[in-house]
N, C-alpha and C. Protein backbone atom coordinates (compact mmCIF):
# COMPACT_ATOMS: atom_id res chain seq x y z
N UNK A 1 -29.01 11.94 -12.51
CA UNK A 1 -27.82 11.35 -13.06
C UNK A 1 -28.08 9.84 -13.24
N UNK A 2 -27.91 9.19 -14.80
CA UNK A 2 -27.90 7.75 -14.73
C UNK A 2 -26.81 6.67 -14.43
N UNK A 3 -27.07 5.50 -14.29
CA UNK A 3 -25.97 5.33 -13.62
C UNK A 3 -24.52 5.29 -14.47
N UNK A 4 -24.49 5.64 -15.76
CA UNK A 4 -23.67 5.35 -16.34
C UNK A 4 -22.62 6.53 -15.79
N UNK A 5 -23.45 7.55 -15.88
CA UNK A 5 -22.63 9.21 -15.92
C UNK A 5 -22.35 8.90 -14.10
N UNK A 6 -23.36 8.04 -13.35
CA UNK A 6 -22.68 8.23 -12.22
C UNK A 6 -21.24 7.35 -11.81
N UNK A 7 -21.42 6.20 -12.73
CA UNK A 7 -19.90 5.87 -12.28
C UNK A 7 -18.87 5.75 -13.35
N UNK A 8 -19.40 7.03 -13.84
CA UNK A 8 -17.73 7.90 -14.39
C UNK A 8 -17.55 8.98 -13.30
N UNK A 9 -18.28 9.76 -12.86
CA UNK A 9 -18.24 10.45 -11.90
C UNK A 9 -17.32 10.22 -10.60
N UNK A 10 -17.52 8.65 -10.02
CA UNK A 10 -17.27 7.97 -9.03
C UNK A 10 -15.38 7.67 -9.77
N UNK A 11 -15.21 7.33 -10.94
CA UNK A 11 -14.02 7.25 -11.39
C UNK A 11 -13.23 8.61 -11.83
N UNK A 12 -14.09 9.42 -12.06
CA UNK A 12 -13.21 10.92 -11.84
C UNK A 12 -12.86 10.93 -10.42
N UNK A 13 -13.87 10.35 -9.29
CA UNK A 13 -13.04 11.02 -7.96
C UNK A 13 -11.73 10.28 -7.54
N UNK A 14 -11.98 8.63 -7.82
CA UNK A 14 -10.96 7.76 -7.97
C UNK A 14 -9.81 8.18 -7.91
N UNK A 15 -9.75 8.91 -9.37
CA UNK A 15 -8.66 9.46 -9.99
C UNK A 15 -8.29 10.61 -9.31
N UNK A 16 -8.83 11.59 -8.99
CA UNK A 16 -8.60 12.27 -8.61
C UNK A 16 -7.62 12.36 -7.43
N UNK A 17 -8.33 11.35 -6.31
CA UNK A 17 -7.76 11.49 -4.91
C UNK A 17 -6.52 10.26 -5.19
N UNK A 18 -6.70 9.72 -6.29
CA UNK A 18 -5.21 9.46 -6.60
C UNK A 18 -3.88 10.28 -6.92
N UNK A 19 -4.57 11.43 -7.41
CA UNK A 19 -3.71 12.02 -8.38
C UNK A 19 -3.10 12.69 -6.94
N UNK A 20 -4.10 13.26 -6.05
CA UNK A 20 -3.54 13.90 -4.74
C UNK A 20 -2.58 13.04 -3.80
N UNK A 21 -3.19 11.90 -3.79
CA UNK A 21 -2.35 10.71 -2.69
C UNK A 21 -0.65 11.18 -3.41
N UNK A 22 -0.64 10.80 -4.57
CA UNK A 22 0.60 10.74 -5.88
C UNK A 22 1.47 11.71 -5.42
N UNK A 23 0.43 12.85 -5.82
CA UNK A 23 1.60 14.72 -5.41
C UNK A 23 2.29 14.44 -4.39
N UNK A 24 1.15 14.06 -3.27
CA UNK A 24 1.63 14.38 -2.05
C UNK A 24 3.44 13.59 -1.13
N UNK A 25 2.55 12.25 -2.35
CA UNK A 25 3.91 11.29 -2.08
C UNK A 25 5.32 11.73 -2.71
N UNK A 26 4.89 11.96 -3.83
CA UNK A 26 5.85 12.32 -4.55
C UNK A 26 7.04 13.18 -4.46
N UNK A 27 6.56 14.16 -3.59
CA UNK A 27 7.10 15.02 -2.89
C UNK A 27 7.91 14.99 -1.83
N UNK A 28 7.36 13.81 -0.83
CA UNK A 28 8.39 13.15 0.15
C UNK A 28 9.41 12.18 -0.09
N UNK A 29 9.15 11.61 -1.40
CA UNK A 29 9.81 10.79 -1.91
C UNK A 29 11.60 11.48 -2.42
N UNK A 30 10.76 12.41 -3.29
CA UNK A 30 11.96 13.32 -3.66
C UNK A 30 12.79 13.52 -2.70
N UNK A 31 12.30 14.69 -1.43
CA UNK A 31 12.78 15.03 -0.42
C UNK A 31 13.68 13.69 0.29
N UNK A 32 13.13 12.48 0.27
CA UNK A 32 14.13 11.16 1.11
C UNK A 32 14.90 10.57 -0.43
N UNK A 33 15.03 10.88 -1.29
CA UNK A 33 15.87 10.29 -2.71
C UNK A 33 15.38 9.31 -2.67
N UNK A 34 13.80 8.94 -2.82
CA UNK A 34 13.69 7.44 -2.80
C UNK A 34 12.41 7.92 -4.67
N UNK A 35 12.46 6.76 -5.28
CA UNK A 35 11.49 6.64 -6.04
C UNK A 35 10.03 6.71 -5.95
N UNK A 36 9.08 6.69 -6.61
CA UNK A 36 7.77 6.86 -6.21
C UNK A 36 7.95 5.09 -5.57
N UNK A 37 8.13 4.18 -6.57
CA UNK A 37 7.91 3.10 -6.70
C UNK A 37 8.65 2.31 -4.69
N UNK A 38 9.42 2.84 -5.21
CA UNK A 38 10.59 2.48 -3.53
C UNK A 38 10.02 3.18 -2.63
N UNK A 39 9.16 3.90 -2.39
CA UNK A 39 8.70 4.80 -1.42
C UNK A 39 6.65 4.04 -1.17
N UNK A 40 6.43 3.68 -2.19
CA UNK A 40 5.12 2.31 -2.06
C UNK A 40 5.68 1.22 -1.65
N UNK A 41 7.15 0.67 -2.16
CA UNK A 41 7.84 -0.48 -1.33
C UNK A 41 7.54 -0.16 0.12
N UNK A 42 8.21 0.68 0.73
CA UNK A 42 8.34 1.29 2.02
C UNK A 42 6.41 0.65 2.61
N UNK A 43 5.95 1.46 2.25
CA UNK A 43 4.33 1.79 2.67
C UNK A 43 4.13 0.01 2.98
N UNK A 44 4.25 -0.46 1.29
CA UNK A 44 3.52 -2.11 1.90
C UNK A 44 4.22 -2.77 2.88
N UNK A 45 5.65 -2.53 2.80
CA UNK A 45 6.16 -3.97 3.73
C UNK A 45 5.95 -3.15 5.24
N UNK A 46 5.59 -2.24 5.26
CA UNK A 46 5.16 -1.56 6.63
C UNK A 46 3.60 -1.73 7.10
N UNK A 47 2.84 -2.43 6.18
CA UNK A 47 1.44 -2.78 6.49
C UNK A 47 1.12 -4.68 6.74
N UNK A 48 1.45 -4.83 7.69
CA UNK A 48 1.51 -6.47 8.05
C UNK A 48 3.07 -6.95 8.36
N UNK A 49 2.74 -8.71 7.87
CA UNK A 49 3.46 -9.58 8.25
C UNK A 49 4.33 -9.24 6.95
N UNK A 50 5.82 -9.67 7.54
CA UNK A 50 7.05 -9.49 6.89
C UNK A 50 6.93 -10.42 5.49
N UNK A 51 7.13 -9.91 4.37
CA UNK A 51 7.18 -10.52 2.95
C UNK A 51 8.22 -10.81 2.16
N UNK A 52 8.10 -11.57 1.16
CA UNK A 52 8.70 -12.17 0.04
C UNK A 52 9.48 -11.13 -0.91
N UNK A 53 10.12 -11.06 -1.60
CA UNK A 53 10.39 -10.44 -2.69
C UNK A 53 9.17 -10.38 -3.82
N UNK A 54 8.89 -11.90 -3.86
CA UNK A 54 7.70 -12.43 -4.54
C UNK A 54 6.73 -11.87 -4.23
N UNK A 55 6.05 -11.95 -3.13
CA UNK A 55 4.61 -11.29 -2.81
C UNK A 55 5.19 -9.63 -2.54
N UNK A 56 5.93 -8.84 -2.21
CA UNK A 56 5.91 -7.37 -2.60
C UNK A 56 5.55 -7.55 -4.04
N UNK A 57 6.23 -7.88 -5.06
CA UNK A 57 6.33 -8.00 -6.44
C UNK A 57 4.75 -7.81 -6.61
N UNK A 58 4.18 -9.06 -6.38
CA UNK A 58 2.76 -8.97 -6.49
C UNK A 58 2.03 -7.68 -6.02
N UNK A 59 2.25 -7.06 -4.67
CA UNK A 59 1.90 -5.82 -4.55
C UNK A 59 1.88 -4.96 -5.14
N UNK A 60 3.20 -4.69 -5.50
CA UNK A 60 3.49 -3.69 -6.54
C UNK A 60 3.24 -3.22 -8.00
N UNK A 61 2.39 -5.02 -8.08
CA UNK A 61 1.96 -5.31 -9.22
C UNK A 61 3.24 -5.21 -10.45
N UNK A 62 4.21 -5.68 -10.27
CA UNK A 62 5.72 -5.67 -10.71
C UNK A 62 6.14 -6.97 -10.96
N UNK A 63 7.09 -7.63 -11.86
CA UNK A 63 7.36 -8.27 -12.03
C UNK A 63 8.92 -8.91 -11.29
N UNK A 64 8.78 -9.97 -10.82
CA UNK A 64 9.99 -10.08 -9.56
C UNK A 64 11.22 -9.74 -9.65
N UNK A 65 11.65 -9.57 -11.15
CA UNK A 65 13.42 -9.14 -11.63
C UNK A 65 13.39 -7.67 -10.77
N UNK A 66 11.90 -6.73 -11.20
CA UNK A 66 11.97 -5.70 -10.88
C UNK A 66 11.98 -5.42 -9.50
N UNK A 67 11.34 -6.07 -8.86
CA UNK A 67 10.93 -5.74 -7.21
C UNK A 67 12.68 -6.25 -6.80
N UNK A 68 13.61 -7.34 -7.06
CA UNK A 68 14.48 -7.68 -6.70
C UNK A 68 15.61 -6.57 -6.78
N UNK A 69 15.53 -6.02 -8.06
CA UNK A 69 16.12 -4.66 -8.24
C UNK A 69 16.50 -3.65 -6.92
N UNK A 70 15.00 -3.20 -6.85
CA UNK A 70 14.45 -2.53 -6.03
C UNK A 70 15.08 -2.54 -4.78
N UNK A 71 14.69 -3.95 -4.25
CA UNK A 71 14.93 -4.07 -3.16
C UNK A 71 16.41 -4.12 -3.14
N UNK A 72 17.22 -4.65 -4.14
CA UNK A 72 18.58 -4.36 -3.70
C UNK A 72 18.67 -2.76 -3.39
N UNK A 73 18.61 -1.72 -4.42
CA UNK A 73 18.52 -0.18 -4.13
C UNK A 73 18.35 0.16 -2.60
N UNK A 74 17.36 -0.45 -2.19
CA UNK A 74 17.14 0.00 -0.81
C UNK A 74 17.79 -1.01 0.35
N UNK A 75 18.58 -1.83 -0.20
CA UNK A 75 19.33 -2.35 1.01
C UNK A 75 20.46 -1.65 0.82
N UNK A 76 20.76 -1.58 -0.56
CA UNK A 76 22.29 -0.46 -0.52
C UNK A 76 22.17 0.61 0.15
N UNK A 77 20.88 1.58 0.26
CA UNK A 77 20.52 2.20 1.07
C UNK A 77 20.45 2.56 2.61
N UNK A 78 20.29 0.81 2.78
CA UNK A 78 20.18 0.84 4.49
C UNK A 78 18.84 0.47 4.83
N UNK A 79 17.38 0.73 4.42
CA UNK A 79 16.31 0.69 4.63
C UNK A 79 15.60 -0.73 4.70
N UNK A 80 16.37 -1.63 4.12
CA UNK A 80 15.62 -3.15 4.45
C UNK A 80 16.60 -3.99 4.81
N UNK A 81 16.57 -5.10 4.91
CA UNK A 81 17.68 -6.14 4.53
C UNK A 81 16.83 -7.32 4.53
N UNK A 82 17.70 -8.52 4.21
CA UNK A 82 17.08 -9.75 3.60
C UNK A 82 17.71 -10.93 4.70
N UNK A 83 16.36 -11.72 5.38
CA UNK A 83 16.90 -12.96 6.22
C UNK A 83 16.49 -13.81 5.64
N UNK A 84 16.64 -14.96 6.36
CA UNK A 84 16.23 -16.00 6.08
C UNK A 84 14.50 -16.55 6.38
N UNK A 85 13.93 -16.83 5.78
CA UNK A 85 12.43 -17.57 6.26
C UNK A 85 12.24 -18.67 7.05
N UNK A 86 11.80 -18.15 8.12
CA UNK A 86 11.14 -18.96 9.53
C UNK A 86 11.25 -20.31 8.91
N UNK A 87 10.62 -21.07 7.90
CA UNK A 87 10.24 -21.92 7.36
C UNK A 87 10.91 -22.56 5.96
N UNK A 88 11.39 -21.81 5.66
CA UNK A 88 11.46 -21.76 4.16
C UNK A 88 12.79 -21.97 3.33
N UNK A 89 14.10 -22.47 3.81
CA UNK A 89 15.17 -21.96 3.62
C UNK A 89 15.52 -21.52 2.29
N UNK A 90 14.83 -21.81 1.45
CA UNK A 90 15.17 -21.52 -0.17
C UNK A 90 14.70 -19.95 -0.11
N UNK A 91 14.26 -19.38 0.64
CA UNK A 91 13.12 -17.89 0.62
C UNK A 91 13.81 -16.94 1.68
N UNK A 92 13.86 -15.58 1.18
CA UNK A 92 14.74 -14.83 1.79
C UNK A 92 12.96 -14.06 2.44
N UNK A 93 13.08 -13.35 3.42
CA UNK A 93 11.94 -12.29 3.62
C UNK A 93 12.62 -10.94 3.98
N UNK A 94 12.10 -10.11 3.81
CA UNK A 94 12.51 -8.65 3.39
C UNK A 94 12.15 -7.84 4.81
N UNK A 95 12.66 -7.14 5.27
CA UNK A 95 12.84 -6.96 6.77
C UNK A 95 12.61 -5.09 6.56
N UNK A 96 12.19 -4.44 7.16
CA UNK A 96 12.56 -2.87 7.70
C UNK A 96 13.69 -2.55 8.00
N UNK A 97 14.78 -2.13 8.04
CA UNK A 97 15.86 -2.00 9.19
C UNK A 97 15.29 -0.72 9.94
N UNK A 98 16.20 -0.39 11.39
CA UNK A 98 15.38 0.71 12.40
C UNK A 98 15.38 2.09 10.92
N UNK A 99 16.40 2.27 10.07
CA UNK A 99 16.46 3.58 9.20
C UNK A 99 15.44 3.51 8.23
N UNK A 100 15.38 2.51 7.69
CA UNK A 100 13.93 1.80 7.20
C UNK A 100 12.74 2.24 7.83
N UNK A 101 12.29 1.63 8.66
CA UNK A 101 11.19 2.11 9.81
C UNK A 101 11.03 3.40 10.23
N UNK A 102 12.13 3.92 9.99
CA UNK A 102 11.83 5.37 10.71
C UNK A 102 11.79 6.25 9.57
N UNK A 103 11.53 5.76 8.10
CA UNK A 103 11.29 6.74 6.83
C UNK A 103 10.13 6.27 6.48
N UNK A 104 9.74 5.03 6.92
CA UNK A 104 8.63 4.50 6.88
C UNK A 104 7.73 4.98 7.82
N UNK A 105 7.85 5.24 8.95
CA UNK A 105 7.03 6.21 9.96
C UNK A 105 6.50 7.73 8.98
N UNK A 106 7.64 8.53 9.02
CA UNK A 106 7.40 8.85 8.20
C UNK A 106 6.49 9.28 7.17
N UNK A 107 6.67 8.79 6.09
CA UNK A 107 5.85 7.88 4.93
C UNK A 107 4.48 7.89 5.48
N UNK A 108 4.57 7.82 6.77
CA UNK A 108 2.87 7.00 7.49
C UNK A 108 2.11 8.38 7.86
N UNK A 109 3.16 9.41 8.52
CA UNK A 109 2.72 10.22 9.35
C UNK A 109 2.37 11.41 8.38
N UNK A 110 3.54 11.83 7.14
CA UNK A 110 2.95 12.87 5.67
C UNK A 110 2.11 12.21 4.98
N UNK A 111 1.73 11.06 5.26
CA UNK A 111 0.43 10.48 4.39
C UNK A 111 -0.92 10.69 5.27
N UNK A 112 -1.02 10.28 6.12
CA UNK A 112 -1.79 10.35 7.19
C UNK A 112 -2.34 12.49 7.32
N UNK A 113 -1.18 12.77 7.51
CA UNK A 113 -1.70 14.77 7.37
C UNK A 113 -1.68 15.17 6.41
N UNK A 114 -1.46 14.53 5.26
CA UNK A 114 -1.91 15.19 3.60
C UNK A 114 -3.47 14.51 3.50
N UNK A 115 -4.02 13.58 3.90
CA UNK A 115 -5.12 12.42 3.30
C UNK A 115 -5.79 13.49 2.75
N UNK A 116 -6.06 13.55 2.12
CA UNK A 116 -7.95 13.87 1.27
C UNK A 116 -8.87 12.90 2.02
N UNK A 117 -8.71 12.28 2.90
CA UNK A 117 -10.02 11.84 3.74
C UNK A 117 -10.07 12.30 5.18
N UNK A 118 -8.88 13.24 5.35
CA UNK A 118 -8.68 13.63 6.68
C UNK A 118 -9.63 14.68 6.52
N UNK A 119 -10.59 14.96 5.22
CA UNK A 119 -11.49 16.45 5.52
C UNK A 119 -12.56 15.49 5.56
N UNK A 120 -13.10 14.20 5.84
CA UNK A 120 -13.98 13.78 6.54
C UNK A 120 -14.01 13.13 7.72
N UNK A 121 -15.23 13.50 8.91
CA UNK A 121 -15.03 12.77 9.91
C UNK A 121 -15.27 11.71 10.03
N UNK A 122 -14.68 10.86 11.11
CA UNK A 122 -14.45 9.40 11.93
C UNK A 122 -15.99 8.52 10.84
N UNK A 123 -17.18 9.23 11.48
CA UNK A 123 -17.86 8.30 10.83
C UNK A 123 -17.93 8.28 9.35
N UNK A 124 -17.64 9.31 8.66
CA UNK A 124 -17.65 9.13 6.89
C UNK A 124 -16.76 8.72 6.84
N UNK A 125 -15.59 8.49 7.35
CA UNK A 125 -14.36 7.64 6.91
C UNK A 125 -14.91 6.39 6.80
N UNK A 126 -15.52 5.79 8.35
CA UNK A 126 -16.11 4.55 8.74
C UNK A 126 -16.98 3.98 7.53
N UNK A 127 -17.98 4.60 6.79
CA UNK A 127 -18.89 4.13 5.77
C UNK A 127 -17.89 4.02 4.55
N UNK A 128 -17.09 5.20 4.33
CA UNK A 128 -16.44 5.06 3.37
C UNK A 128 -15.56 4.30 2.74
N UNK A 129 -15.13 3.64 3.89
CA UNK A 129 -14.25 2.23 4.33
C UNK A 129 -14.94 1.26 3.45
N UNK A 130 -16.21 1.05 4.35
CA UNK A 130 -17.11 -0.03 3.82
C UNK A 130 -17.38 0.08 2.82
N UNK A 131 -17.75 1.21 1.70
CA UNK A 131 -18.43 1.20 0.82
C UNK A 131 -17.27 0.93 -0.51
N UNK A 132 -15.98 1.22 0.01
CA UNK A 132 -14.54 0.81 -0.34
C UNK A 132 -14.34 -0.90 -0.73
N UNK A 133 -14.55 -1.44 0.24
CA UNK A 133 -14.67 -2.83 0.49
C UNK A 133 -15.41 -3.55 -0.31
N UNK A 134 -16.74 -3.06 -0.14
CA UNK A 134 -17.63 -3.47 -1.17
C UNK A 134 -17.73 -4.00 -2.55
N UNK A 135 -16.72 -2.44 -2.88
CA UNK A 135 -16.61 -2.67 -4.22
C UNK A 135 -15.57 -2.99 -4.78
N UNK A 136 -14.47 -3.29 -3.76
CA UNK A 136 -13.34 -4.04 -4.43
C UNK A 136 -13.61 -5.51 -3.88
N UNK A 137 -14.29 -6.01 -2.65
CA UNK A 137 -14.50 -7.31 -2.72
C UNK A 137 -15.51 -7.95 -3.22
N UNK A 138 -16.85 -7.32 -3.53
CA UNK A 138 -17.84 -8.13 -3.69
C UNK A 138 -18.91 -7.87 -2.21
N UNK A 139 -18.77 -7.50 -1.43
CA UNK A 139 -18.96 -7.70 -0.12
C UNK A 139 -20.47 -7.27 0.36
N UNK A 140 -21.49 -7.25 0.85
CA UNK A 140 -22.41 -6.53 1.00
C UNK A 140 -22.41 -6.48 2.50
N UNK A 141 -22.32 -6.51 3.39
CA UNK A 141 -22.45 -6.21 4.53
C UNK A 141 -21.01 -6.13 5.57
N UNK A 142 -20.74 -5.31 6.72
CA UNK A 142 -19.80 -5.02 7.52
C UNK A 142 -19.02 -5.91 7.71
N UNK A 143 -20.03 -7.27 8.22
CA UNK A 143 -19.40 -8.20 8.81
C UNK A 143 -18.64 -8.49 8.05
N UNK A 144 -19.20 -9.00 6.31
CA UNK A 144 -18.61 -9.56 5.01
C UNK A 144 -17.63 -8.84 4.72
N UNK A 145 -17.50 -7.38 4.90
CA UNK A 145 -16.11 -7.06 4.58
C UNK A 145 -15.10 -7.07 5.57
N UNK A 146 -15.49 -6.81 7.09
CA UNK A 146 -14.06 -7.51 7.84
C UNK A 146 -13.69 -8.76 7.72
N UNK A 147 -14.63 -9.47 7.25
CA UNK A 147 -13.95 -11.04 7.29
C UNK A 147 -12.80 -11.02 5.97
N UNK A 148 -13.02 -10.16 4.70
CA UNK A 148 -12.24 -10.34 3.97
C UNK A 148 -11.27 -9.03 4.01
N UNK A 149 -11.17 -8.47 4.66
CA UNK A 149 -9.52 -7.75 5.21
C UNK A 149 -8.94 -8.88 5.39
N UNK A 150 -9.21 -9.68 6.58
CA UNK A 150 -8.52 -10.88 6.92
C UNK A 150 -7.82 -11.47 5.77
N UNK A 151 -8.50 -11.97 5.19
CA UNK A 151 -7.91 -12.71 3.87
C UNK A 151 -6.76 -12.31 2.92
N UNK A 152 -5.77 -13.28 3.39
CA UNK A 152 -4.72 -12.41 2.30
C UNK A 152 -5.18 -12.40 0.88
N UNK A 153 -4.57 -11.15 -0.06
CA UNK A 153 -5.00 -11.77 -1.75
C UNK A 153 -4.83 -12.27 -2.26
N UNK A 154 -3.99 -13.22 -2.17
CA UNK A 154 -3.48 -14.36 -2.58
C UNK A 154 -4.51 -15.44 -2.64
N UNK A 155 -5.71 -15.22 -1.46
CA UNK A 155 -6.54 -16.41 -1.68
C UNK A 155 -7.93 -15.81 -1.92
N UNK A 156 -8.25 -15.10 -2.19
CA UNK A 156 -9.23 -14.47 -2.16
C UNK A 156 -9.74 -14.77 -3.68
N UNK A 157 -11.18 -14.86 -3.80
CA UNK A 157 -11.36 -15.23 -5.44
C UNK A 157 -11.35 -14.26 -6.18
């Protein structure tokens, strides 16, 4: 195989274990009346430090009218609410509430027992990680890609 045919290959699987991540979500989404889109809300602001309207937006790869939308939907809901910033007073940050968190658990735990990587073990996950990293950061070695987990994307080149 040359490399051309091999990384179409590598982008059929892409796709693929997207298309599965998708079903799988999709399905719980339905089941909690939440959107695909509001149900990836859920996922990011449940991975780190508490965020912006603005930087979800960016996550979501969405434009901020839309993420603001959004996020109203799911405070009418119950699932987030909006404080004030540690720092910031012009800047609201977007919070879990406990009903929030606990659809977001959730979210964590039917994602986690659907994975398409849960049919590989600990260590092919481990390489697969890396080899993940790699090629979305640039990265060639372990060290080089934990250092840029660290890095929010915001600064990253």
């Amino acid at each position: 195989m040359d490399d051309q045919q091999l990384n179409e290959q590598l982008h059929d699987c892409l796709f693929a274990i997207r298309a599965q991540v998708h079903a799988e979500l999709k399905e719980l989404a339905r089941e909690a009346g939440l959107t695909d889109t509001q149900t990836d809300a859920l996922w990011r602001l449940s991975r780190g430090p508490e965020m912006t309207a603005r930087r979800l937006a960016d996550r979501l790869q969405c434009d901020a009218s839309t993420a603001t939308s959004m996020i109203d939907r799911l405070e009418r809901r119950g699932l987030v609410r909006r404080v004030p910033h540690p720092t910031d007073r012009r800047v609201k940050v977007i919070q879990l509430t406990p009903e929030g968190c606990a659809l977001r658990d959730r979210v964590i735990q039917h994602t986690t027992e659907h994975s398409p990587f849960a049919r590989l073990d600990h260590e092919s996950r481990l390489r697969l990680h890396e080899l993940l990293r790699q090629a979305i950061d640039g990265t060639h070695s372990a060290d080089e890609a934990a250092d840029v987990v660290a890095i929010p994307e915001g600064e990253r080149r």
